[in-house]
Protein backbone atom coordinates (compact mmCIF):
# COMPACT_ATOMS: atom_id res chain seq x y z
CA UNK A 1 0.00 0.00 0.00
CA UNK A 2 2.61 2.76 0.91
CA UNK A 3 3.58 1.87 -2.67
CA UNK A 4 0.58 3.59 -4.02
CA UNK A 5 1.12 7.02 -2.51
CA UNK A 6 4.02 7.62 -3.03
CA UNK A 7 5.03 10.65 -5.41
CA UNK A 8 1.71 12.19 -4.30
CA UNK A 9 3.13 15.33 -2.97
CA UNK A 10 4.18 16.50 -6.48
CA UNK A 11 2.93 19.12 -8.96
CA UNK A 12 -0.24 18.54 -10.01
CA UNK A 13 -0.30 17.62 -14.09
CA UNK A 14 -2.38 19.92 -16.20
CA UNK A 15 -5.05 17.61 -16.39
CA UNK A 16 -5.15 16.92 -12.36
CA UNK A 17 -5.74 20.58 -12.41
CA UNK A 18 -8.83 20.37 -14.45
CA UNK A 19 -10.26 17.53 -13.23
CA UNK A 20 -10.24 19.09 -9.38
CA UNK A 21 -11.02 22.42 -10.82
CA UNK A 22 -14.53 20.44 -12.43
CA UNK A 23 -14.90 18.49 -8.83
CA UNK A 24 -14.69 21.89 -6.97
CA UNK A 25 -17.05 23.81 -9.60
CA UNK A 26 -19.94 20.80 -9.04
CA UNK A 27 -19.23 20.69 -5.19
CA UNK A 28 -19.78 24.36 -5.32
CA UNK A 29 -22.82 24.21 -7.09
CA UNK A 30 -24.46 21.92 -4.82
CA UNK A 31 -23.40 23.33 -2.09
CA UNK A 32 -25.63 26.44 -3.22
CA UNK A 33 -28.48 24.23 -4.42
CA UNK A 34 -28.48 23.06 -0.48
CA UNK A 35 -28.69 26.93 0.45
CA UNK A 36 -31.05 28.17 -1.84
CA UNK A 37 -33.52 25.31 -1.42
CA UNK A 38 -33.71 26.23 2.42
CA UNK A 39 -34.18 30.09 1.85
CA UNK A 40 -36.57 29.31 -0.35
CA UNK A 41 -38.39 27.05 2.81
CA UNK A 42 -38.59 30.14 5.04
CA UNK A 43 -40.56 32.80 4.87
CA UNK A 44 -40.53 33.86 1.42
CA UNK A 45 -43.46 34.93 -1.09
CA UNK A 46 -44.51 31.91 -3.13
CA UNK A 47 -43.21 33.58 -6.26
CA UNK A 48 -40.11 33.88 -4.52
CA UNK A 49 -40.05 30.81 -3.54
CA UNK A 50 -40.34 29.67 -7.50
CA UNK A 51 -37.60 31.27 -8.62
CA UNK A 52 -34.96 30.19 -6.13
CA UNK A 53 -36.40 26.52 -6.95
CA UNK A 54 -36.14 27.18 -10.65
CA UNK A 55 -32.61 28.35 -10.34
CA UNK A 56 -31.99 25.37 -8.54
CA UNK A 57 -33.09 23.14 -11.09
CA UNK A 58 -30.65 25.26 -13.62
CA UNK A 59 -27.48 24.49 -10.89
CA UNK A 60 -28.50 21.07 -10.93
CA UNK A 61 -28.20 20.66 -14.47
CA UNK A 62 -25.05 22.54 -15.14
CA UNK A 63 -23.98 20.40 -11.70
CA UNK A 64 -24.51 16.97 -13.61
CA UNK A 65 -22.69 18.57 -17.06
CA UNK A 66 -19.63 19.46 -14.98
CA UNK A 67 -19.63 16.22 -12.89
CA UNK A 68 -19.67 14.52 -16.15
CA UNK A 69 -16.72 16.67 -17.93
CA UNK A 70 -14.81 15.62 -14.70
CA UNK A 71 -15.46 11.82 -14.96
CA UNK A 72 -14.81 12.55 -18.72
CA UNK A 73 -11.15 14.43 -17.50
CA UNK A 74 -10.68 11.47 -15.14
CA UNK A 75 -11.21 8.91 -17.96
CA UNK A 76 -8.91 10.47 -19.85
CA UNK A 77 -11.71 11.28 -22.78
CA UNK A 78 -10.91 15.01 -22.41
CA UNK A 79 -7.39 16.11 -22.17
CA UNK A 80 -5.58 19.01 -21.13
CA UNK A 81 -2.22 20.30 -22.71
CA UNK A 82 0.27 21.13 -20.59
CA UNK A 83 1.03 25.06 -19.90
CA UNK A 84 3.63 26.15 -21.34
């Protein structure tokens, strides 16, 4: 097992970069899904209330379209060039 980590502490490669940038984008996203769906909960007006829903629904799809790219990344289907 200590086999496996080692060479860990590195620089990341261009495409590590992109796939945690993607990971960090989704969490981000649901993280404001989470927030949104409870002000929307408390004491708003109903057509409030719709819209912050409806915006979460709009996250949620960009969330699954970047949490794809970043299996994509991971996979190796997308790649990166290095920075030069």
């Amino acid at each position: 097992m200590p086999d496996l980590i080692e060479g860990l502490d590195g620089p990341r490669t261009a495409q590590q970069e992109l796939f945690y940038d993607l990971e960090d984008a989704a969490a981000v996203i649901g993280w404001s899904m989470i927030e949104l769906t409870r002000m929307a909960s408390v004491g708003k007006t109903p057509d409030e209330a719709i819209a912050l829903i409806k915006i979460c629904a709009l996250l949620k799809a960009q969330q699954e379209k970047i949490s794809f790219y970043a299996g994509e990344v991971k996979a190796g289907a997308i790649l990166r060039s290095e920075a030069e």
